[in-house]
PDB file of N, CA and C in Angstrom:
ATOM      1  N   UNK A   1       6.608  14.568  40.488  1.00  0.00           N
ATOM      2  CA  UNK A   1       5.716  13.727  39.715  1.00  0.00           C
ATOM      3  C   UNK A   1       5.763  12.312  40.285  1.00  0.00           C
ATOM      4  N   UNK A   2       4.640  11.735  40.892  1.00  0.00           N
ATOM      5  CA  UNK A   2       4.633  10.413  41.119  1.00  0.00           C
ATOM      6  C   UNK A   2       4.298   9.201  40.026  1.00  0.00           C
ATOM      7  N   UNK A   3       4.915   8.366  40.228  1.00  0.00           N
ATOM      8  CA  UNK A   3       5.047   6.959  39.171  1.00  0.00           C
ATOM      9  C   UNK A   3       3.610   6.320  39.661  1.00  0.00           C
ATOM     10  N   UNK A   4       2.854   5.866  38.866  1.00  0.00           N
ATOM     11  CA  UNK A   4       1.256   5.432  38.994  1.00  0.00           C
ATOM     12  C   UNK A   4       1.819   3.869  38.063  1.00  0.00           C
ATOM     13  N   UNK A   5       1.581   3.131  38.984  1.00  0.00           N
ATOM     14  CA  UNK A   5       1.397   1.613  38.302  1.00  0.00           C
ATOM     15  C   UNK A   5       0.572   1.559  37.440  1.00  0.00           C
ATOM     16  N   UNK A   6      -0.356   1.775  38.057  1.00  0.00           N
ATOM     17  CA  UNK A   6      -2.180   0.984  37.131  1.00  0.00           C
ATOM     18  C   UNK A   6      -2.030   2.213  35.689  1.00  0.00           C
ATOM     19  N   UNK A   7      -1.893   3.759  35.831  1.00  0.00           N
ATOM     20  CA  UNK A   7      -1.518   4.254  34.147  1.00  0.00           C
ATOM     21  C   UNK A   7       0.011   3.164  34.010  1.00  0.00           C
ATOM     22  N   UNK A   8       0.566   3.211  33.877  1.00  0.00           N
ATOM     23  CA  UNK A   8       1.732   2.308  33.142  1.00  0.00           C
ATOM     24  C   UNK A   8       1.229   1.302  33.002  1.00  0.00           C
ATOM     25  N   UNK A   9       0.847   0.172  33.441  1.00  0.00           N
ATOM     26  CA  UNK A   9       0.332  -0.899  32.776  1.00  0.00           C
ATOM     27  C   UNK A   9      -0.573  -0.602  31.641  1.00  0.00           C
ATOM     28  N   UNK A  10      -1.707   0.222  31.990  1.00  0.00           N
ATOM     29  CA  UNK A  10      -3.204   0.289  31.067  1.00  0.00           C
ATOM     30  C   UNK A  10      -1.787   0.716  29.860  1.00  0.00           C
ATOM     31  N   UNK A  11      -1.120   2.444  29.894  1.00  0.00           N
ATOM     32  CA  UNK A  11      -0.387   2.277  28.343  1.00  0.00           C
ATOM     33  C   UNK A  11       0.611   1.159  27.954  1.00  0.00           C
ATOM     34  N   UNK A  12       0.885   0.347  28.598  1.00  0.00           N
ATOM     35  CA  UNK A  12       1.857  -0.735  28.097  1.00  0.00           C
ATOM     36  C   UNK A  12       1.030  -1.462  27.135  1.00  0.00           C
ATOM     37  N   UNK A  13      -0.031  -1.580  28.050  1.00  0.00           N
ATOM     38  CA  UNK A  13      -0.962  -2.633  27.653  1.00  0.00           C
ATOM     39  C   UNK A  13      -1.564  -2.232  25.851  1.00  0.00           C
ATOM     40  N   UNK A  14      -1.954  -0.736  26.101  1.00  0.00           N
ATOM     41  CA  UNK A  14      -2.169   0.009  24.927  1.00  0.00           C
ATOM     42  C   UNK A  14      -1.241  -0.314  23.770  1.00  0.00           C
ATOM     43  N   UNK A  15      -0.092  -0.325  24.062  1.00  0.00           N
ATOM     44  CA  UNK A  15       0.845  -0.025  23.045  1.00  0.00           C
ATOM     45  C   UNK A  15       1.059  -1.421  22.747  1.00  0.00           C
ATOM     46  N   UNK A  16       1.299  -2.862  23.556  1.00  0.00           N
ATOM     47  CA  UNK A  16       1.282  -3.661  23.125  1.00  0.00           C
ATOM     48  C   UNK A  16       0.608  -4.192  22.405  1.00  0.00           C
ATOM     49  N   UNK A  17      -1.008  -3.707  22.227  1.00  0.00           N
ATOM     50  CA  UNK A  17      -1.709  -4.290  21.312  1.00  0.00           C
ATOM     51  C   UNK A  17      -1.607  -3.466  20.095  1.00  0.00           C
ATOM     52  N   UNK A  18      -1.441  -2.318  20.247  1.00  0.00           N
ATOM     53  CA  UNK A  18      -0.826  -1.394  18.575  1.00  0.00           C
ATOM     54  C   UNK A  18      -0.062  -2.376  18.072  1.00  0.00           C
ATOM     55  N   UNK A  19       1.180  -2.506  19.126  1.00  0.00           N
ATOM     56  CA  UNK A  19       2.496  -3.042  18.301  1.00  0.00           C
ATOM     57  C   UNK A  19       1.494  -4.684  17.592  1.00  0.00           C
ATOM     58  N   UNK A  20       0.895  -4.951  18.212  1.00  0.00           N
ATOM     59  CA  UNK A  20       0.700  -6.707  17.839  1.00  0.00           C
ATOM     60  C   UNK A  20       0.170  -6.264  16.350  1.00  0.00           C
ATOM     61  N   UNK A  21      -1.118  -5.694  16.679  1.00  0.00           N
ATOM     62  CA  UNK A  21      -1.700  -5.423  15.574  1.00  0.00           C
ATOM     63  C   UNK A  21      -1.130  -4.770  14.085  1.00  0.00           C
ATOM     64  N   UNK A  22      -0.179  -3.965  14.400  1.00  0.00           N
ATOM     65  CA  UNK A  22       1.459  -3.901  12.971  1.00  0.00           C
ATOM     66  C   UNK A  22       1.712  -5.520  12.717  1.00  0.00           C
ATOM     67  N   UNK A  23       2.064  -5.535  13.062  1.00  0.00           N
ATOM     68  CA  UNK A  23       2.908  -6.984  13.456  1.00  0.00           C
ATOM     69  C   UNK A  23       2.135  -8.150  12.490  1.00  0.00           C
ATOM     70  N   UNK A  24       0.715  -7.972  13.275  1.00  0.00           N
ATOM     71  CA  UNK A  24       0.419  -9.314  12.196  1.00  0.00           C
ATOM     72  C   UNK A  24      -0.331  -9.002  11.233  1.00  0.00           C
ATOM     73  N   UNK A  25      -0.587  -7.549  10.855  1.00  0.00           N
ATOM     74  CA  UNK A  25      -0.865  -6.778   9.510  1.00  0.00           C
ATOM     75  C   UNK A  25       0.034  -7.311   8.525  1.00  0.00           C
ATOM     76  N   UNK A  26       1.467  -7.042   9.307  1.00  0.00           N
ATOM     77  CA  UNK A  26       2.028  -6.730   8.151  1.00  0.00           C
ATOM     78  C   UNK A  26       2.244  -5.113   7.396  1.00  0.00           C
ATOM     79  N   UNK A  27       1.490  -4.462   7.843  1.00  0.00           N
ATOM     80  CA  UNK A  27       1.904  -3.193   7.551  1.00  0.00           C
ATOM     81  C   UNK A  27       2.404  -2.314   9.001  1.00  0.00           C
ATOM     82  N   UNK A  28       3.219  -1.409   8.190  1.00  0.00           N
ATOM     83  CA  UNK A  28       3.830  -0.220   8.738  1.00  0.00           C
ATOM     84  C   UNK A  28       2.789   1.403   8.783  1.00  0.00           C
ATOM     85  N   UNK A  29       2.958   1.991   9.154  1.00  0.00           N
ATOM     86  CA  UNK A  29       2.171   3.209   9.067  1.00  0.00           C
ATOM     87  C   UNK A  29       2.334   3.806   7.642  1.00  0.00           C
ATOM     88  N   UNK A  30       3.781   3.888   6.951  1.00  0.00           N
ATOM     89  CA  UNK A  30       3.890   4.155   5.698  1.00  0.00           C
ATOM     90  C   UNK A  30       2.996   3.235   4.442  1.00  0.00           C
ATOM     91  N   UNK A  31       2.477   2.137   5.260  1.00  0.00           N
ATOM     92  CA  UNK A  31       1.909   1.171   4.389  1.00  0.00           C
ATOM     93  C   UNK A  31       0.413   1.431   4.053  1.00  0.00           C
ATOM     94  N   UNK A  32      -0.209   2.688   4.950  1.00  0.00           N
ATOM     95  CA  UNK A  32      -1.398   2.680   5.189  1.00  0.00           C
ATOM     96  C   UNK A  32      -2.196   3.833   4.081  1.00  0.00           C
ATOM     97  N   UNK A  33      -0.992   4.166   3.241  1.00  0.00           N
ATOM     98  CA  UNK A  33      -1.603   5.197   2.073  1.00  0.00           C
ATOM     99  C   UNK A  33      -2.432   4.429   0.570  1.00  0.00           C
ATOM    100  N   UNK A  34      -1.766   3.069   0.469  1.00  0.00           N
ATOM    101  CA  UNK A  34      -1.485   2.575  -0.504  1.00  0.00           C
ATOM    102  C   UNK A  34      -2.716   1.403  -0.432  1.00  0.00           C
ATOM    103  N   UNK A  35      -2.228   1.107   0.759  1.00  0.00           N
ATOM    104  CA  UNK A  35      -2.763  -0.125   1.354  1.00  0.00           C
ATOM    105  C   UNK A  35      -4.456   0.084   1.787  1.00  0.00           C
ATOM    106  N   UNK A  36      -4.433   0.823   2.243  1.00  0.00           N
ATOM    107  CA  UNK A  36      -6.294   1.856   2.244  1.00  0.00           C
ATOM    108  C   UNK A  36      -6.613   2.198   2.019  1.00  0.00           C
ATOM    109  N   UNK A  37      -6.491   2.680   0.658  1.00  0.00           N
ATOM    110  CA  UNK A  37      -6.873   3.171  -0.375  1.00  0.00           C
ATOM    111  C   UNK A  37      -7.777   2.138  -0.937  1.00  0.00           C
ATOM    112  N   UNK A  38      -8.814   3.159  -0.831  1.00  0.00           N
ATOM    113  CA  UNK A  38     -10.085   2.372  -1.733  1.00  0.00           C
ATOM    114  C   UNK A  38      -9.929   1.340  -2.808  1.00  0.00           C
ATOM    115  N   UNK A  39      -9.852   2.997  -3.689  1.00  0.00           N
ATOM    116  CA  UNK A  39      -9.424   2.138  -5.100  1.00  0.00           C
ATOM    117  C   UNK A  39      -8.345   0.821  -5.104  1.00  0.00           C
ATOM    118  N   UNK A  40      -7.415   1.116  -4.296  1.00  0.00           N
ATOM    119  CA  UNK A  40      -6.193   0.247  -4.736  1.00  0.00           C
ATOM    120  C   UNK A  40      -7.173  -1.307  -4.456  1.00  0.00           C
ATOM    121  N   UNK A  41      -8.008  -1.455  -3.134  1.00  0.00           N
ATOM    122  CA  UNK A  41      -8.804  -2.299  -2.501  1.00  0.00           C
ATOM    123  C   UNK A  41      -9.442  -2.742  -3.303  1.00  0.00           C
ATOM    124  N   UNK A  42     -10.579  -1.866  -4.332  1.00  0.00           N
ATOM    125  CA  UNK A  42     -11.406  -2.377  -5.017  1.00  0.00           C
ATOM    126  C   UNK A  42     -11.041  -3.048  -6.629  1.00  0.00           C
ATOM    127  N   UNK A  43      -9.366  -1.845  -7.259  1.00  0.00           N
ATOM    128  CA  UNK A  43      -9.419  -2.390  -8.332  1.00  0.00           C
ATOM    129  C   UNK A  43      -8.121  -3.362  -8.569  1.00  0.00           C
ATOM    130  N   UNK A  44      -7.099  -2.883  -7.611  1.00  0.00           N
ATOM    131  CA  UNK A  44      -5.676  -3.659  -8.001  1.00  0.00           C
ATOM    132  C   UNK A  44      -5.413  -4.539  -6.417  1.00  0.00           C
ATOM    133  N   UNK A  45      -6.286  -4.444  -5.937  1.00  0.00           N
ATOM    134  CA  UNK A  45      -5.788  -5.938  -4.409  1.00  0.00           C
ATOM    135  C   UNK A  45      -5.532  -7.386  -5.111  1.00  0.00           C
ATOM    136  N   UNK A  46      -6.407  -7.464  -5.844  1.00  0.00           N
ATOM    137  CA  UNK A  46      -7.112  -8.860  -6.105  1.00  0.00           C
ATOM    138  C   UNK A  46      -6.360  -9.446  -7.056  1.00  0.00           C
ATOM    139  N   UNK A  47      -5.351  -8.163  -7.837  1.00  0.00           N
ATOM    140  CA  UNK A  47      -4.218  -9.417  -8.928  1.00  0.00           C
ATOM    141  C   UNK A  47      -3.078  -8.939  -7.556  1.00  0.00           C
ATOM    142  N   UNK A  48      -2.775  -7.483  -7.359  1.00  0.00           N
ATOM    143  CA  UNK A  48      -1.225  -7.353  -6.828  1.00  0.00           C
ATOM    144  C   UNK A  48      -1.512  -7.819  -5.511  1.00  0.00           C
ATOM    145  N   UNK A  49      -2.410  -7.882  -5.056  1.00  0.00           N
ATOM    146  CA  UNK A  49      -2.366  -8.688  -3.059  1.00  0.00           C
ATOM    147  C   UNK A  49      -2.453  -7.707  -2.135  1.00  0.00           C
ATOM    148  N   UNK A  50      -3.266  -7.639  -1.214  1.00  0.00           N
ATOM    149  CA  UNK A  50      -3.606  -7.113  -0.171  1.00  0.00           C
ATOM    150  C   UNK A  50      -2.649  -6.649   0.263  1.00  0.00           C
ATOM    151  N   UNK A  51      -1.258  -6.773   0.481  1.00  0.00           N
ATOM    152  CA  UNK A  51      -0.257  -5.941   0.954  1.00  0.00           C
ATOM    153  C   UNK A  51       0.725  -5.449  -0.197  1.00  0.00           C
ATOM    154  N   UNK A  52       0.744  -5.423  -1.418  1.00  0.00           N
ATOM    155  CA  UNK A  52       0.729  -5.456  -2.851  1.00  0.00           C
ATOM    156  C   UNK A  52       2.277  -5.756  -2.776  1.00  0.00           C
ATOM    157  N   UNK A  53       2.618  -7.389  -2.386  1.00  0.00           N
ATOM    158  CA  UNK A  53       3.520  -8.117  -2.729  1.00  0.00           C
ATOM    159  C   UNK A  53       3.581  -8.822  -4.317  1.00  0.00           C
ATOM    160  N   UNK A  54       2.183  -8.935  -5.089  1.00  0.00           N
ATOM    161  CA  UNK A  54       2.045  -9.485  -5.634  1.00  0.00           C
ATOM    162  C   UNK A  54       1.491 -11.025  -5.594  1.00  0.00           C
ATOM    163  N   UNK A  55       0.774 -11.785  -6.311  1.00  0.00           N
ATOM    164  CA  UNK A  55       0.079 -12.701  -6.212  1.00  0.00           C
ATOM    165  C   UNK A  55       0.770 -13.652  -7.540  1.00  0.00           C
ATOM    166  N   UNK A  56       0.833 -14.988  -6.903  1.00  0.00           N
ATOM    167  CA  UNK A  56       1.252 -16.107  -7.978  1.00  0.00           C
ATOM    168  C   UNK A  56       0.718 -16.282  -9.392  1.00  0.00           C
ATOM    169  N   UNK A  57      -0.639 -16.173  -8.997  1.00  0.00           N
ATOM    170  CA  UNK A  57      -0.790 -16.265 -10.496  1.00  0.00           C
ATOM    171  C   UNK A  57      -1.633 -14.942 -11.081  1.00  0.00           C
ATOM    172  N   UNK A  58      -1.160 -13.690 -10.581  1.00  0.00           N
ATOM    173  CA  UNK A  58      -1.789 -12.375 -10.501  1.00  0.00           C
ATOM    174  C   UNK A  58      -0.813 -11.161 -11.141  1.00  0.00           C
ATOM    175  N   UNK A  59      -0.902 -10.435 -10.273  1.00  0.00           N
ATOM    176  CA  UNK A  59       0.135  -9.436 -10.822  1.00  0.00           C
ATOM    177  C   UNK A  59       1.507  -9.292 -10.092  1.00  0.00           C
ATOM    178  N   UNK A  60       2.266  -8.642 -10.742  1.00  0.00           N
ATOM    179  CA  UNK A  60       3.574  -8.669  -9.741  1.00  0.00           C
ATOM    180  C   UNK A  60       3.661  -7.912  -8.666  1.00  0.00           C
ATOM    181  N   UNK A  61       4.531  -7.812  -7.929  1.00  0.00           N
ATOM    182  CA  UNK A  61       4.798  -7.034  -6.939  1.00  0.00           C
ATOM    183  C   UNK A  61       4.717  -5.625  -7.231  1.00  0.00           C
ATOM    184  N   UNK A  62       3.925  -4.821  -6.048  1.00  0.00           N
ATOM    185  CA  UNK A  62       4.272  -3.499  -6.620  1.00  0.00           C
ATOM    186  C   UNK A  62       5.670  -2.729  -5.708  1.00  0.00           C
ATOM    187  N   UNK A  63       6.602  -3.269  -5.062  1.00  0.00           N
ATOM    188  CA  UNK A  63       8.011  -3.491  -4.405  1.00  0.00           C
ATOM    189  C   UNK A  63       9.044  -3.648  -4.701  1.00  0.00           C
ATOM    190  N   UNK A  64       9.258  -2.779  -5.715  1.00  0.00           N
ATOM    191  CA  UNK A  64      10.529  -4.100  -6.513  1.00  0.00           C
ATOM    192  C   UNK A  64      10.899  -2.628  -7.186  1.00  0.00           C
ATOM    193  N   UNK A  65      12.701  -3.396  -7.320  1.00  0.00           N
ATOM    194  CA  UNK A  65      13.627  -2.149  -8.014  1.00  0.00           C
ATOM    195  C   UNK A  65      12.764  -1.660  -9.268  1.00  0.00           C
ATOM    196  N   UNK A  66      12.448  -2.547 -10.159  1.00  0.00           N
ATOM    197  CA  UNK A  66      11.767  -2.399 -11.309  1.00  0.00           C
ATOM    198  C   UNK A  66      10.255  -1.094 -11.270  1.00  0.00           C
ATOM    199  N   UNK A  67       9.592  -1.237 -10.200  1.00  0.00           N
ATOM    200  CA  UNK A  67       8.745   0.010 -10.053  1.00  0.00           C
ATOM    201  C   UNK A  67       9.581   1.027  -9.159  1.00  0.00           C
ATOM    202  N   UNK A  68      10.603   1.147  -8.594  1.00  0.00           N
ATOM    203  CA  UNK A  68      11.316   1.826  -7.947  1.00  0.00           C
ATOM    204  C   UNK A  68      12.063   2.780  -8.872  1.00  0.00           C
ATOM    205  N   UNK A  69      12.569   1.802 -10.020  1.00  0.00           N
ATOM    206  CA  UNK A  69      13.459   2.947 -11.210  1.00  0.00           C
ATOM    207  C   UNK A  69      12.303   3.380 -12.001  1.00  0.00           C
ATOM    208  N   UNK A  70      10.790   3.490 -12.047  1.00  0.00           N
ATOM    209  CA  UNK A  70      10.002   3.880 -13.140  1.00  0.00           C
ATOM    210  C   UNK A  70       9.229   4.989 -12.996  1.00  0.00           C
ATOM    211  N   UNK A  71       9.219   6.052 -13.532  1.00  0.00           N
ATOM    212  CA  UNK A  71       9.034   7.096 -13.002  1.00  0.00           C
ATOM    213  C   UNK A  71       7.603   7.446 -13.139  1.00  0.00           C
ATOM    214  N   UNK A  72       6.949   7.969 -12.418  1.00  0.00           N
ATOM    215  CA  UNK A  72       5.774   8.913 -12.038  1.00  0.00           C
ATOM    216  C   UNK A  72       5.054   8.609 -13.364  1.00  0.00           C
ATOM    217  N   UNK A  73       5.282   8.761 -14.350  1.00  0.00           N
ATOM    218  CA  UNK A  73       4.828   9.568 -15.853  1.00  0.00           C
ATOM    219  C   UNK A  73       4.697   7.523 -16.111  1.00  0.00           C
ATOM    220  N   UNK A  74       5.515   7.148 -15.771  1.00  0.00           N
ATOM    221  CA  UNK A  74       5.498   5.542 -16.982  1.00  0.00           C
ATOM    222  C   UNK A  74       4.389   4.820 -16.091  1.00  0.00           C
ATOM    223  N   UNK A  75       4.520   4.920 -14.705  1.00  0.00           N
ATOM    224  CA  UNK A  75       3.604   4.215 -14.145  1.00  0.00           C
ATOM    225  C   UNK A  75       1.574   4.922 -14.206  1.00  0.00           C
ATOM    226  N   UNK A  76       1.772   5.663 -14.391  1.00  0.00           N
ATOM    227  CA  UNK A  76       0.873   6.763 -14.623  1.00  0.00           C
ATOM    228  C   UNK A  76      -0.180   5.702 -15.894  1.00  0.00           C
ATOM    229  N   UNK A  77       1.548   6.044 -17.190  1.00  0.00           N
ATOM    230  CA  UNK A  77       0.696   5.206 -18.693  1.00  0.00           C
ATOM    231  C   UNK A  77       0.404   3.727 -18.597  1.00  0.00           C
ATOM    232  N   UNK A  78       1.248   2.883 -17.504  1.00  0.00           N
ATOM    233  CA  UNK A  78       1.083   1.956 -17.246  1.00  0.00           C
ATOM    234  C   UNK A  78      -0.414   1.868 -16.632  1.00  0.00           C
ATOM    235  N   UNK A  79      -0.791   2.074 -15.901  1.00  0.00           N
ATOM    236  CA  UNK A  79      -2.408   1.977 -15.415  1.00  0.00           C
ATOM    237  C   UNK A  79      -3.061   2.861 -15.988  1.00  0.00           C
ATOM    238  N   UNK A  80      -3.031   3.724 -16.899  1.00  0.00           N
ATOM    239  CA  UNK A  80      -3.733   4.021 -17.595  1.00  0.00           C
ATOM    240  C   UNK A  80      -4.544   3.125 -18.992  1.00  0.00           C
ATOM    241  N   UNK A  81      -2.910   2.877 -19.604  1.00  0.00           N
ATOM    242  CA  UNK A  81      -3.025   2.111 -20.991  1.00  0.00           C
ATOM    243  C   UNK A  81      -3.127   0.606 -20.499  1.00  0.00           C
ATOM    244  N   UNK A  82      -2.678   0.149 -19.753  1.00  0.00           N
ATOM    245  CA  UNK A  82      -2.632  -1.459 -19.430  1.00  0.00           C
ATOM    246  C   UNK A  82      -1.236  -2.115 -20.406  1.00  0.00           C
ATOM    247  N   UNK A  83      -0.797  -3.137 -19.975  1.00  0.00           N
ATOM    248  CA  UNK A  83       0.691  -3.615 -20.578  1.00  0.00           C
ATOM    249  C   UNK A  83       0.699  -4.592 -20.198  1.00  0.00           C
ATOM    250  N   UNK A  84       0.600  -5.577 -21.251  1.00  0.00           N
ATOM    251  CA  UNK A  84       1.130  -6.986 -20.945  1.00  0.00           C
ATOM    252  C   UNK A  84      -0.684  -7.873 -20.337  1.00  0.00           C
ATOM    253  N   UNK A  85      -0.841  -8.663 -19.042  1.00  0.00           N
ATOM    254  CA  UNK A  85      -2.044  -8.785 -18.051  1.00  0.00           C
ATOM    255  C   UNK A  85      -2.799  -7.911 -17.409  1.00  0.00           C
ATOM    256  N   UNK A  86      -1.862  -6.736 -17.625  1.00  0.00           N
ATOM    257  CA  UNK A  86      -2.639  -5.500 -16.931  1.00  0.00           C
ATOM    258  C   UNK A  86      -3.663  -5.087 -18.070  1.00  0.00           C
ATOM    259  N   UNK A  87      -4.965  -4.948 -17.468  1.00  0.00           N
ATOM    260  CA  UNK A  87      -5.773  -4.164 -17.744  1.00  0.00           C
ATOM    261  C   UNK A  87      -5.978  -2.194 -18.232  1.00  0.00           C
ATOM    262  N   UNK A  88      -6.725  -1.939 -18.935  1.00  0.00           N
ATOM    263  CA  UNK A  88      -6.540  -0.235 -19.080  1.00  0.00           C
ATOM    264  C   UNK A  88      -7.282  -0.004 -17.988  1.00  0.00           C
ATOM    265  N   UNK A  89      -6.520   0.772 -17.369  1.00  0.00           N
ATOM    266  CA  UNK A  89      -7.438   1.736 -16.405  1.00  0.00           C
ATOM    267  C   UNK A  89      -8.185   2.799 -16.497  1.00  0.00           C
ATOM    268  N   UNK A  90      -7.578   3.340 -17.711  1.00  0.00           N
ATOM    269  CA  UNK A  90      -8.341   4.751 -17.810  1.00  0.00           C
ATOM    270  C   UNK A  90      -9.748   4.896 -18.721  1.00  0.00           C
ATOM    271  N   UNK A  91     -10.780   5.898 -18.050  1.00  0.00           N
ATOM    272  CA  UNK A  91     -11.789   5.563 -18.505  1.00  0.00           C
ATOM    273  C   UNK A  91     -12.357   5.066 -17.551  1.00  0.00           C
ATOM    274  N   UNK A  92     -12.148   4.025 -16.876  1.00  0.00           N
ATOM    275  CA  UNK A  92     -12.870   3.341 -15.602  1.00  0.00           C
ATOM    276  C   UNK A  92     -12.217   4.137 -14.099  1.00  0.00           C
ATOM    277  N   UNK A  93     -10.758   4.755 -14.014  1.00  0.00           N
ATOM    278  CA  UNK A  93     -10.459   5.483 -13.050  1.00  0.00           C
ATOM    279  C   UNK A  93     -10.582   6.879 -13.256  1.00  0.00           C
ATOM    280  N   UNK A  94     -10.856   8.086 -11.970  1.00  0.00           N
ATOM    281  CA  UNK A  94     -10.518   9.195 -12.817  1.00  0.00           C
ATOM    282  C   UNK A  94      -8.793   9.643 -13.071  1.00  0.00           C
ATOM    283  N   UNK A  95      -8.609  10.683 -13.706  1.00  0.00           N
ATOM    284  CA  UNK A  95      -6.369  11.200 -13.600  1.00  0.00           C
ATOM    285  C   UNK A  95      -6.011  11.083 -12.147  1.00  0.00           C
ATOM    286  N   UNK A  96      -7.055  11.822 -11.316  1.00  0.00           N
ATOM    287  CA  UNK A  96      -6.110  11.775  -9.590  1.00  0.00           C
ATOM    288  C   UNK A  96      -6.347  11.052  -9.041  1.00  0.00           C
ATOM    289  N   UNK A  97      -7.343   9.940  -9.823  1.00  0.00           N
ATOM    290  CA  UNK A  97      -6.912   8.414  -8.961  1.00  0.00           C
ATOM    291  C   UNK A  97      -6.226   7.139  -9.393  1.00  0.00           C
ATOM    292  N   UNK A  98      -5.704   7.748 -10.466  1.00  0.00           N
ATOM    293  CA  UNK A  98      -4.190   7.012 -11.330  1.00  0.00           C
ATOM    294  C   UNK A  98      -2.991   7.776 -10.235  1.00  0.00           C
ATOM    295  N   UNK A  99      -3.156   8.824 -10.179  1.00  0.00           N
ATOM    296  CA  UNK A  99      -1.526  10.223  -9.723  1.00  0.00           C
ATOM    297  C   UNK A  99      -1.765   9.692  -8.019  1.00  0.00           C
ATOM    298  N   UNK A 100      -2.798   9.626  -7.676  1.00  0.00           N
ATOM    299  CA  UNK A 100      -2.945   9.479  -6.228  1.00  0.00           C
ATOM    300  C   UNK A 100      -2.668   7.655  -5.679  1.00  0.00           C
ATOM    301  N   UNK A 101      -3.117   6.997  -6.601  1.00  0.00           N
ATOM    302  CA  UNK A 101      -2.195   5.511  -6.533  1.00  0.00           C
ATOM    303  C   UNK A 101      -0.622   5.085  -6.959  1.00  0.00           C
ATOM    304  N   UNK A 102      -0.177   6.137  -7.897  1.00  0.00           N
ATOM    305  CA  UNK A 102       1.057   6.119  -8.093  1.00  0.00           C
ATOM    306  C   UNK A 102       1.705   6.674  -7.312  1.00  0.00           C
ATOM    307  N   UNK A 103       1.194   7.933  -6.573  1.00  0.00           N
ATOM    308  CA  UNK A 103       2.136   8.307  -5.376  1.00  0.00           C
ATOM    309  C   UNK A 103       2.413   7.602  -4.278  1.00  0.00           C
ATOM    310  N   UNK A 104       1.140   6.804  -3.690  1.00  0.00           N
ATOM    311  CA  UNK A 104       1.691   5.966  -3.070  1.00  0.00           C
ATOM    312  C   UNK A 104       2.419   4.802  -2.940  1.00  0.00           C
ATOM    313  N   UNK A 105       2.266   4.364  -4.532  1.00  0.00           N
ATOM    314  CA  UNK A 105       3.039   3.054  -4.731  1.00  0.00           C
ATOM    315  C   UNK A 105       4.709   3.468  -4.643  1.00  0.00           C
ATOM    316  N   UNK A 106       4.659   4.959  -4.846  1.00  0.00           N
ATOM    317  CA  UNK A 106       5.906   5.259  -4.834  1.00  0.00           C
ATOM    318  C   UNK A 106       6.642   5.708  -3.520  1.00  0.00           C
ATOM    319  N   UNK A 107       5.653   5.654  -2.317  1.00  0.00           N
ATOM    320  CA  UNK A 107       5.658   6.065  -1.394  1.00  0.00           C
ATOM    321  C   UNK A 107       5.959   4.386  -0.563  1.00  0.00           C
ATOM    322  N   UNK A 108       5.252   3.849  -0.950  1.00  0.00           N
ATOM    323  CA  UNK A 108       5.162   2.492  -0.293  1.00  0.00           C
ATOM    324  C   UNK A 108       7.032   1.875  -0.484  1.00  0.00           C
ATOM    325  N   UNK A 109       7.375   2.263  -1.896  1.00  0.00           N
ATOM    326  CA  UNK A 109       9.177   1.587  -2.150  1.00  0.00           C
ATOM    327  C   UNK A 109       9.738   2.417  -1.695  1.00  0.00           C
ATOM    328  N   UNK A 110       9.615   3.439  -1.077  1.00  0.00           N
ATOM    329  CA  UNK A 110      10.678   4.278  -0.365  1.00  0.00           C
ATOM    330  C   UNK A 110      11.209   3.786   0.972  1.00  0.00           C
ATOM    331  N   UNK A 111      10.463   3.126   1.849  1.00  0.00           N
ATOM    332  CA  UNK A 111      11.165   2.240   2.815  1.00  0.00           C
ATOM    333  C   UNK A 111      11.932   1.284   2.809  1.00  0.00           C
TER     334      UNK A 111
END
């Protein structure tokens, strides 16, 4: 097998701009369930934040031990019923796009 310069550069080159483009996302590949998700885009970006760190004067983080210890079922009633600034969701979302945002939020604190 011979070593080809010009392919090694072109994939260096490839991969360096992947890597940049992580990089100044801010997201990881695990980030891309949660994070591209429509819904999450259209209904919860705008209090919890585009990378759903949470926003100052918005909603909290969705990262945190606190959604990490809460299980499937509470976060579920939580965007369903609304608690506290949160809004009800249900009614305006359908069930598997409450179960399908909670999986990933739960997917997103696993790293």
């Amino acid at each position: 097998m011979r070593f080809d310069l010009k392919t090694f550069r072109f994939s260096f080159a490839v991969f360096l701009l992947l890597f940049v483009e992580l990089a100044v996302s801010g997201q990881t590949a695990s980030d891309a369930g949660l994070l591209a998700n429509p819904v999450y885009k259209k209904d919860c970006a705008k209090c919890h934040g585009k990378t759903a760190e949470g926003r100052h004067f918005g909603g909290p983080s969705l990262m945190s031990a606190e959604v990490r210890a809460a299980s499937n079922e509470d976060l579920i009633r939580i965007i369903g019923n609304g608690t506290g600034r949160m809004p009800k969701y249900a009614g305006k979302l359908m069930p598997e796009e409450i179960k399908t945002l909670v999986e990933e939020i739960k997917a997103l604190n696993k790293k």
